[in-house]
Structures are given as C-alpha cells and as structure tokens.
C-alpha atoms as a PDB file:
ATOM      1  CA  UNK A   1     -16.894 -20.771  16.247  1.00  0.00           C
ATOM      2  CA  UNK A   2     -17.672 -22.007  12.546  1.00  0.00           C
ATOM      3  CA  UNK A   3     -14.843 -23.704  11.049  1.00  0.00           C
ATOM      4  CA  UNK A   4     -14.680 -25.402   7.773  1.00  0.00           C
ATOM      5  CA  UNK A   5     -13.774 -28.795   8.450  1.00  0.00           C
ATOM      6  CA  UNK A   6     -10.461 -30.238   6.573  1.00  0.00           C
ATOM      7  CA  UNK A   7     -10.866 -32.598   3.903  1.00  0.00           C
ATOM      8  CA  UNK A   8      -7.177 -32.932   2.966  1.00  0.00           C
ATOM      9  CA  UNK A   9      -3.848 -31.769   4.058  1.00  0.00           C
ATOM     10  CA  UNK A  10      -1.004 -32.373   1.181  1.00  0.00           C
ATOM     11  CA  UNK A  11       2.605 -30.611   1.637  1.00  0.00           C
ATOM     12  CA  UNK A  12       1.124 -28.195  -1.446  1.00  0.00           C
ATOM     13  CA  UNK A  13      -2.664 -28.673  -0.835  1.00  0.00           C
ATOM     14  CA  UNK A  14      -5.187 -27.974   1.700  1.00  0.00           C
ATOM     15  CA  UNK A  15      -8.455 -28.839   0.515  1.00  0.00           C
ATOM     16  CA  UNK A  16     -11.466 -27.464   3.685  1.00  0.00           C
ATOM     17  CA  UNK A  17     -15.141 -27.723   3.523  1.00  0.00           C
ATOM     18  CA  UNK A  18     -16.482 -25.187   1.018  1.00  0.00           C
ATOM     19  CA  UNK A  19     -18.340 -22.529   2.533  1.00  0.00           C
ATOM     20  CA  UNK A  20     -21.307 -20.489   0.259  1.00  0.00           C
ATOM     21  CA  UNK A  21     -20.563 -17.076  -0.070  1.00  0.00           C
ATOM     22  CA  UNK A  22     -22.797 -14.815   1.460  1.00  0.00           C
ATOM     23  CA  UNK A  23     -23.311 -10.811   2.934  1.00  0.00           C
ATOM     24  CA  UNK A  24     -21.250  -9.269   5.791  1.00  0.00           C
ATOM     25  CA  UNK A  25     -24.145  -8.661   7.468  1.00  0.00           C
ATOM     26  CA  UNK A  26     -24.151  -6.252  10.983  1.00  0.00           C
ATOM     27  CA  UNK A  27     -25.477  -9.490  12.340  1.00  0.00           C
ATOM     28  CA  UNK A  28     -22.950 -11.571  10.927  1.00  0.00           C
ATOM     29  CA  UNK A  29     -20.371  -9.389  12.829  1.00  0.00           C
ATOM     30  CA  UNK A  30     -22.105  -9.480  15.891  1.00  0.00           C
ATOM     31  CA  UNK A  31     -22.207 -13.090  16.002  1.00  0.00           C
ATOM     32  CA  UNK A  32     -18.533 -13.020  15.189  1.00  0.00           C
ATOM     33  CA  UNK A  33     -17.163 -10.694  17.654  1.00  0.00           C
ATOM     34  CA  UNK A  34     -19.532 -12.726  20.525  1.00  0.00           C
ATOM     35  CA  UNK A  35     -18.173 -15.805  18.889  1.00  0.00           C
ATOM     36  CA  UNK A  36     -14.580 -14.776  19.452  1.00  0.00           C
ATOM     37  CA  UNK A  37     -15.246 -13.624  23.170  1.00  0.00           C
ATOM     38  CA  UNK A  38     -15.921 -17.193  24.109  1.00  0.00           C
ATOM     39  CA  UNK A  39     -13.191 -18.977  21.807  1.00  0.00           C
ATOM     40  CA  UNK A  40     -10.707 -16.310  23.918  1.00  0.00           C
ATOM     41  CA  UNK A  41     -12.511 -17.212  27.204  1.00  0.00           C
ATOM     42  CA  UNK A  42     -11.726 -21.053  26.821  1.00  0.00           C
ATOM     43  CA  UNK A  43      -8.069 -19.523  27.216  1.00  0.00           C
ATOM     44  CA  UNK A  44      -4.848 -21.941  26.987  1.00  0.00           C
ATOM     45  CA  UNK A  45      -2.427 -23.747  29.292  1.00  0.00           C
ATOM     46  CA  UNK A  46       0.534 -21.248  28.118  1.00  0.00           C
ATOM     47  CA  UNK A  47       1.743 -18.174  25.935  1.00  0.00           C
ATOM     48  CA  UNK A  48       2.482 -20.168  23.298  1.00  0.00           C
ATOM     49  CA  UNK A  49       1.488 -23.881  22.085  1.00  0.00           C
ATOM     50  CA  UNK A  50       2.703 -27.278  22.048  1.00  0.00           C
ATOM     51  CA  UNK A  51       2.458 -27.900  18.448  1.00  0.00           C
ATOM     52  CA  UNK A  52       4.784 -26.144  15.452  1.00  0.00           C
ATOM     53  CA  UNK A  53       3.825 -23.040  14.653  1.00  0.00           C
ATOM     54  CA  UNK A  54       3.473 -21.413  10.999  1.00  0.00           C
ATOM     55  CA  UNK A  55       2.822 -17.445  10.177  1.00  0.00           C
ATOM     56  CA  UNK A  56       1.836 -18.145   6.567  1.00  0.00           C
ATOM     57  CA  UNK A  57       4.800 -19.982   4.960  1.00  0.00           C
ATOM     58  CA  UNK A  58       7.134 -18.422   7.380  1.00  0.00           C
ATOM     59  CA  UNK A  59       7.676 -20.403  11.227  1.00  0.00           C
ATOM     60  CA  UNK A  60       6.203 -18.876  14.092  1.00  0.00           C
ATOM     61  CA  UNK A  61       8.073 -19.710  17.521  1.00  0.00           C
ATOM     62  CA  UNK A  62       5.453 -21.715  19.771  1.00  0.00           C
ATOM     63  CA  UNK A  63       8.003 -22.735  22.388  1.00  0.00           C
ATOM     64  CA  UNK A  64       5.513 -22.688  25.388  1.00  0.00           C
ATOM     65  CA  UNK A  65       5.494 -19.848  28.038  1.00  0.00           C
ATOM     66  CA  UNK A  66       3.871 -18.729  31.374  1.00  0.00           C
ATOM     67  CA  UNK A  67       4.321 -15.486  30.430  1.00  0.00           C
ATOM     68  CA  UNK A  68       3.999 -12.674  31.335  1.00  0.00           C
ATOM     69  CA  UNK A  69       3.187 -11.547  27.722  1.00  0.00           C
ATOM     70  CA  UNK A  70       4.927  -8.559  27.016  1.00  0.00           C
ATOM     71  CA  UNK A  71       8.193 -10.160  27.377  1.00  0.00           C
ATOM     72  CA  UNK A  72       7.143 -13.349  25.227  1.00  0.00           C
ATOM     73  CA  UNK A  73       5.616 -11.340  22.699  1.00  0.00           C
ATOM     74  CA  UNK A  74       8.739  -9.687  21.907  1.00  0.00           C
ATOM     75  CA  UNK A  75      11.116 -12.673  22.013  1.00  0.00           C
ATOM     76  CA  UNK A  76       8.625 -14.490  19.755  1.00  0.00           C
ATOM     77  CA  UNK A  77       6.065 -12.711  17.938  1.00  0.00           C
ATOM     78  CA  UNK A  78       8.237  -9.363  17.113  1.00  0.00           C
ATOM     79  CA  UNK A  79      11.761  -9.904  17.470  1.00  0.00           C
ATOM     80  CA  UNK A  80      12.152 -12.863  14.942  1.00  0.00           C
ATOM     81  CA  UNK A  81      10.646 -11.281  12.044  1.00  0.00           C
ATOM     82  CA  UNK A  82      12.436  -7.919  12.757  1.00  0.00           C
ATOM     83  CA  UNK A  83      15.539  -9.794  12.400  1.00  0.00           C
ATOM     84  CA  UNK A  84      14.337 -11.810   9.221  1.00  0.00           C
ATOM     85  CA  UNK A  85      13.385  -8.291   7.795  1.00  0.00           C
ATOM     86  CA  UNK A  86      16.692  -6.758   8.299  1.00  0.00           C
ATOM     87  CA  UNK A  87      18.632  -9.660   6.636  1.00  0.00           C
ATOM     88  CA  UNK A  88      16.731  -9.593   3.619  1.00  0.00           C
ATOM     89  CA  UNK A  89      17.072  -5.968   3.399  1.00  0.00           C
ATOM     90  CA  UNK A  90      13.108  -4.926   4.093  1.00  0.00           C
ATOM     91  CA  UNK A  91      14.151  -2.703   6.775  1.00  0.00           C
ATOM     92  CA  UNK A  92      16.642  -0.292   7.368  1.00  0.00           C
ATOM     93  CA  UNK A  93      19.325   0.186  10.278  1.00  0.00           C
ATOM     94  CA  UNK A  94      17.011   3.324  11.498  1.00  0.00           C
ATOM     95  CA  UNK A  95      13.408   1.071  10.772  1.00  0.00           C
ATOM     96  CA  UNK A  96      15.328  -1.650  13.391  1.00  0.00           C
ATOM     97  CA  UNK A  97      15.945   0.643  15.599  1.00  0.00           C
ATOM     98  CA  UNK A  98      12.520   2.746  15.823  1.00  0.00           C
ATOM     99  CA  UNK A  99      11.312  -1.382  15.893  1.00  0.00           C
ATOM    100  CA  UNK A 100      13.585  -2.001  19.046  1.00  0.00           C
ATOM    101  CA  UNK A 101      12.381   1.795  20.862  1.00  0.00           C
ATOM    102  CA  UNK A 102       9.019  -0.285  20.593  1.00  0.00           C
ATOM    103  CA  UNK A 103      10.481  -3.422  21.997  1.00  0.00           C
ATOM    104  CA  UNK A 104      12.002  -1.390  24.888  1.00  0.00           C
ATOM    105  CA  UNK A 105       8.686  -0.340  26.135  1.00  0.00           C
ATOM    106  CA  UNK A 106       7.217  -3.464  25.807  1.00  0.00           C
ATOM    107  CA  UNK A 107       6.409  -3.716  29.334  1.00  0.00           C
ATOM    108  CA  UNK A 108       4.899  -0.607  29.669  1.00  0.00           C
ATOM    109  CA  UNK A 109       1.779  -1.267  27.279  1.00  0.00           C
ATOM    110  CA  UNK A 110       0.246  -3.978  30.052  1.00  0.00           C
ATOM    111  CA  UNK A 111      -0.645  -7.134  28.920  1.00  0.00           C
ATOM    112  CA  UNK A 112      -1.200  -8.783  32.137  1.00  0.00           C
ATOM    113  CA  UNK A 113      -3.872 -11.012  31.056  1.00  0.00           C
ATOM    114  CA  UNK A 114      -3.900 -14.769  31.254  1.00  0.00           C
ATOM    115  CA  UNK A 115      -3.415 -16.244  28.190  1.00  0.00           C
ATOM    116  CA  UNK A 116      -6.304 -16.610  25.938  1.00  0.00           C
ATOM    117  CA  UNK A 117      -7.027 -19.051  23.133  1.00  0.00           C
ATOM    118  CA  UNK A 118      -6.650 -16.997  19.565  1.00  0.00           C
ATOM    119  CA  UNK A 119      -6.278 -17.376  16.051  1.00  0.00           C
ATOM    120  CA  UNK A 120      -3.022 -15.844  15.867  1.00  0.00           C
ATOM    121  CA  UNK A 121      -3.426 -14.809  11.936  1.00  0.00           C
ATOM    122  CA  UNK A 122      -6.812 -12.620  11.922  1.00  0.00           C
ATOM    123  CA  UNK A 123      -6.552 -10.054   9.600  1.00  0.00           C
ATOM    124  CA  UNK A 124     -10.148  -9.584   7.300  1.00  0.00           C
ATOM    125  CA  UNK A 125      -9.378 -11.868   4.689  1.00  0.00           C
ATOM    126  CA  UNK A 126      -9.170 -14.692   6.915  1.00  0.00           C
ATOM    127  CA  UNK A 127     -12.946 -14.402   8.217  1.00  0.00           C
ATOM    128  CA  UNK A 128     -15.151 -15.845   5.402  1.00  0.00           C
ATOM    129  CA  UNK A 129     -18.531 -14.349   5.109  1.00  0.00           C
ATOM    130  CA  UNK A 130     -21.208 -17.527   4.573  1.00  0.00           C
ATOM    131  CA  UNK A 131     -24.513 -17.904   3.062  1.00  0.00           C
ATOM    132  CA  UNK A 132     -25.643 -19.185   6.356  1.00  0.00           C
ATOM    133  CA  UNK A 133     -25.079 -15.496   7.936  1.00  0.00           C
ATOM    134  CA  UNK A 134     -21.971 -16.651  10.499  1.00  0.00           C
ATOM    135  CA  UNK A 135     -18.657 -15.757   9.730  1.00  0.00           C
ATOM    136  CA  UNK A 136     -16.115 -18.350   9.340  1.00  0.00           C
ATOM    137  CA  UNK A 137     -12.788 -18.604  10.240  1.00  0.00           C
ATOM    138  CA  UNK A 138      -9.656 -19.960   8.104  1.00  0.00           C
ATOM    139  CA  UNK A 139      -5.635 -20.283   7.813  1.00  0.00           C
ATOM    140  CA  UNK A 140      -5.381 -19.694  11.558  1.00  0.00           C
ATOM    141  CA  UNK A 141      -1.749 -19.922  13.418  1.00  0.00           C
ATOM    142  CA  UNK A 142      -3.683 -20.774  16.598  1.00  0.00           C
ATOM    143  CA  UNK A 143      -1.293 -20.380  20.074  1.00  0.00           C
ATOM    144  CA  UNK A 144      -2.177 -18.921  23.478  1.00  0.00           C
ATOM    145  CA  UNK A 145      -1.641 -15.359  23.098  1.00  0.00           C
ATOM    146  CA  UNK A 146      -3.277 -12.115  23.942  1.00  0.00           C
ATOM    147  CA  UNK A 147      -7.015 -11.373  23.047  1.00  0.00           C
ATOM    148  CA  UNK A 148      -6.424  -7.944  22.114  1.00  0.00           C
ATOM    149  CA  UNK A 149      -4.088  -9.536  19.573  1.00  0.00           C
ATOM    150  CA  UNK A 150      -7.078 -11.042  17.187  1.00  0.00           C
ATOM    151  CA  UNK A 151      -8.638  -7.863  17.314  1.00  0.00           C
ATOM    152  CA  UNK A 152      -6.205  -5.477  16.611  1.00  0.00           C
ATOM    153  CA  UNK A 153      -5.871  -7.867  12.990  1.00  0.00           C
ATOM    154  CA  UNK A 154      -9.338  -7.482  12.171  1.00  0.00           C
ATOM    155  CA  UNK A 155      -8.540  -3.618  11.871  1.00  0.00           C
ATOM    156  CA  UNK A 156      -5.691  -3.747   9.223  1.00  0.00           C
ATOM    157  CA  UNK A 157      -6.174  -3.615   5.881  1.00  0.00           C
ATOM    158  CA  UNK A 158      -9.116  -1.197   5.450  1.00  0.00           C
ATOM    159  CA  UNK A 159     -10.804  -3.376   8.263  1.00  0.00           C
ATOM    160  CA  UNK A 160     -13.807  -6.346   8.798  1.00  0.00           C
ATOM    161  CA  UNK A 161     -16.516  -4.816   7.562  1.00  0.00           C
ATOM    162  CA  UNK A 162     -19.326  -3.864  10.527  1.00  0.00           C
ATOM    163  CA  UNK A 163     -16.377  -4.042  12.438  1.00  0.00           C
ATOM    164  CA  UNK A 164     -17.722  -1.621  14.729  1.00  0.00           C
ATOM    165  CA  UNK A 165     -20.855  -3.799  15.438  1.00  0.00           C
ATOM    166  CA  UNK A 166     -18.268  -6.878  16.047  1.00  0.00           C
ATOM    167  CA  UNK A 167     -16.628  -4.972  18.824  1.00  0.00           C
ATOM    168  CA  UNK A 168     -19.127  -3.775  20.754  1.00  0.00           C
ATOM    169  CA  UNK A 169     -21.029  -7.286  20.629  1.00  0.00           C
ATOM    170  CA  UNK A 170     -17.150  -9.026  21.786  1.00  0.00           C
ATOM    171  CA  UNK A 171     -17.108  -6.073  24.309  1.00  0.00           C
ATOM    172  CA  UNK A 172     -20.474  -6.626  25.950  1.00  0.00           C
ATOM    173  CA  UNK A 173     -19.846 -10.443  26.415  1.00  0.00           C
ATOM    174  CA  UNK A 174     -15.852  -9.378  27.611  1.00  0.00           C
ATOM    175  CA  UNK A 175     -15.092  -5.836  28.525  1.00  0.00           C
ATOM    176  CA  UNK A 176     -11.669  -4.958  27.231  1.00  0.00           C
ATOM    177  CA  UNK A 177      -9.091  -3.343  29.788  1.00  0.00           C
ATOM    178  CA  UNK A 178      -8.076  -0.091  29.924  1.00  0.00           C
ATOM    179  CA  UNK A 179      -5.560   1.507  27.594  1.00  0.00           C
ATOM    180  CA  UNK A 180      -6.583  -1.227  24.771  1.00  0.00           C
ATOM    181  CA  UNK A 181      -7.204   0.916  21.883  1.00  0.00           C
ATOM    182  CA  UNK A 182      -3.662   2.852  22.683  1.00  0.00           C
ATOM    183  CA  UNK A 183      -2.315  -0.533  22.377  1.00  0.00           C
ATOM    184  CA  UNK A 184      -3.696  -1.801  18.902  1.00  0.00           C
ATOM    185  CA  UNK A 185      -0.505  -0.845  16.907  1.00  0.00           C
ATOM    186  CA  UNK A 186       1.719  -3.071  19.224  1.00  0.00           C
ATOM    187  CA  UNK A 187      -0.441  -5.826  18.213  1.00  0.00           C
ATOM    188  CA  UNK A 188      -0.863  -5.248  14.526  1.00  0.00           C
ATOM    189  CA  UNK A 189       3.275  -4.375  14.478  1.00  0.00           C
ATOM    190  CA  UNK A 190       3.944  -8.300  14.398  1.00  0.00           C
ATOM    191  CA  UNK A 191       1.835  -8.701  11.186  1.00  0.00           C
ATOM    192  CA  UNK A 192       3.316  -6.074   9.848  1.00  0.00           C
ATOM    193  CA  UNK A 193       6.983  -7.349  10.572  1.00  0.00           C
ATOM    194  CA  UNK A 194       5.763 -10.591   9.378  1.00  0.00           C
ATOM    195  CA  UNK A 195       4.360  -9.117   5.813  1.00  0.00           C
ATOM    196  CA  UNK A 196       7.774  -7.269   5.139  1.00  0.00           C
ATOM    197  CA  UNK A 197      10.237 -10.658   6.046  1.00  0.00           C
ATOM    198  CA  UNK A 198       7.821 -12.183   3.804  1.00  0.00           C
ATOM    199  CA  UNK A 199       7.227  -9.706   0.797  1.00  0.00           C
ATOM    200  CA  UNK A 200      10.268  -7.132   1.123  1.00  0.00           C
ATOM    201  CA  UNK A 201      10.616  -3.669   1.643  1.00  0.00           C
ATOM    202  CA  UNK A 202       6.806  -2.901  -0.132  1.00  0.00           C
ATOM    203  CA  UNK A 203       5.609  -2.803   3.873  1.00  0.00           C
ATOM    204  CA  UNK A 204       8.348  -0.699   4.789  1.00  0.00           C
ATOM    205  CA  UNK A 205       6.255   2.457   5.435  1.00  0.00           C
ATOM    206  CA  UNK A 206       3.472   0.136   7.211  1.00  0.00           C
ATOM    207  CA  UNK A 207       6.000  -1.027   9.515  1.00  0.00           C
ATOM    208  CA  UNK A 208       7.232   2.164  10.119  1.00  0.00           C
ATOM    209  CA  UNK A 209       3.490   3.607  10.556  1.00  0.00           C
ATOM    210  CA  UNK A 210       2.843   0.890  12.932  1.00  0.00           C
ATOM    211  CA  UNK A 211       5.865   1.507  15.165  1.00  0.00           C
ATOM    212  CA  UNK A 212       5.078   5.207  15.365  1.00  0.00           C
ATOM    213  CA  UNK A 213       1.718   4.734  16.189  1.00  0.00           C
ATOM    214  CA  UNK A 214       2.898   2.120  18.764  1.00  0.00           C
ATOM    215  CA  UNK A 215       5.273   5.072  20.350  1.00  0.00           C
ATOM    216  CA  UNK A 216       2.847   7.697  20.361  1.00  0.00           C
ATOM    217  CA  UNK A 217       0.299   5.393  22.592  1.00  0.00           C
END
C-alpha cells in the first residue's frame, strides 16, 4: 500500500514525501481497492491499538479490545463524539436520541469479523491520486477495526472517483458478507459525529441523514 514516507513530524508540521499529481484512473482504483483487501487481511492483534489515537485534531479512544465490534464501536468510535457534539451544541436533544436508537441496535447490524488492519480516516480526500498511477494513502488514524469501515468512507462526500471499479476489484480478492451495503451508514455515522464535534451544527442534517439511513437498514 503506497505511503508517502515522513520526512518530519513538528507539534504544527508534518512534512511527507511529495507525491506527483496524477489521473484517477479505473486502474488506479482497482489497484487501490485490491491494495486495501490485503492491508485489511494482515488484520490486528485487537479492536483497537496500542498507540494514542487522533481523529483529525480531535482524540480517538484506542484502548485495546477483543471485541466483539459492535459493542466497541459504540463505546469508542460513536458514543464519544455524540457526547462532544451535544456539549458544544451541534446536536440537539432529539439528534442524540435518534443517535442512541442507532446505538441500541448496534448488535443487530453483525460485525462479527475479526479485526482487520484499517486506516480508520478514509474518506476521498485522504487517497492521493499519483503520477505513477497508484493511489496513495495519507492522514490515517490507523487501529484494528472493521473492514467495511474504510469503505463505507470512501463513499462520503460525493465519493472516490471509479469507486465502483475499486469495489469490485477489493471484492474479488475479499468477498464482503452479507447485509454490508445495509450497513454502510453505521460506518460512515462516526465520521459524521466526528465532523459535527469538530465543525458545529453545519453537519447537523448529515448526521441526522446518516442515522436515518442507519435505521432504515
């Protein structure tokens, strides 16, 4: 998986290995999506990580887990930003409490996986489209989490482009369970959650949008 290397890491500065611009080619996103199948198969020792975790310049909860996910992801990818959101005023009483129907039903989305070895942070403008026709990865908030998780990012935001392409390359080197596409808004919810304790009540309706979606699977 193509990384640009670090050259420095200042408390204000992170200077990485430039990387030439280039097309989002159909092959590029091929390559990706097979890329991220085996970067998921090389899985991780725990839900979790033993390092500190970061969610852009907010902290993300890495306290290591043996699962089983649904339960962790709640308690530490949903539940802290939901509470961050509501005591800055982002969300409402009522947006909490669609939020926590979602929580309540945690278990019944699946998620019985082992855990897999992910980025954490994937949405589109975190994949870097080179000159050398891969796709490169930055910013990541790497943990063992749930596959479907770095997916279900690459969707938001008007999507990776040939994003189609990218799944069915990631699908043919790792089928997907069943019920995963009725479970993509559970895993773009704790984006979401993270966007409005970090920029305010502007994601409101996304998080609301999300956590309907989310019911409706």
């Amino acid at each position: 998986m193509p990384v640009p290397e670090v050259i420095a890491a200042l408390p204000d500065l992170l200077a990485l290995e430039w990387v030439e611009p280039g097309a989002a080619s159909p092959a590029a996103a091929e390559r990706l999506g097979r890329d991220l199948a085996a970067l998921h198969r090389a899985g991780a020792e725990a839900f979790g990580a033993q390092w500190r975790g970061f969610i852009g310049a907010l902290p993300a909860d890495n306290t290591p887990s043996p699962g089983p996910w649904p339960g962790w992801f709640a308690e530490r990818r949903l539940r802290p930003y939901l509470r961050m959101s509501a005591d800055s005023g982002a969300l409402s009483a009522d947006d909490v409490a669609l939020v926590e129907h979602v929580i309540s039903r945690i278990e019944g989305y699946g998620g019985s996986e082992p855990p897999a070895r992910i980025h954490g942070d994937l949405w589109p403008g975190n994949v870097l489209w080179g000159a050398d026709g891969r796709a490169w990865l930055v910013d990541p908030a790497a943990h063992g989490g749930h596959r479907e998780t770095d997916l279900a990012q690459l969707a938001l935001f008007g999507g990776v482009p040939h994003g189609d392409r990218l799944l069915a390359a990631y699908r043919e080197e790792w089928p997907l369970s069943d019920g995963w596409r009725e479970r993509v808004p559970l895993h773009q919810l704790h984006l979401m959650l993270v966007h409005t304790a970090l920029f305010g009540g502007a994601y409101r309706d996304a998080v609301r949008t999300t956590a309907g979606a989310a019911l409706r699977a």
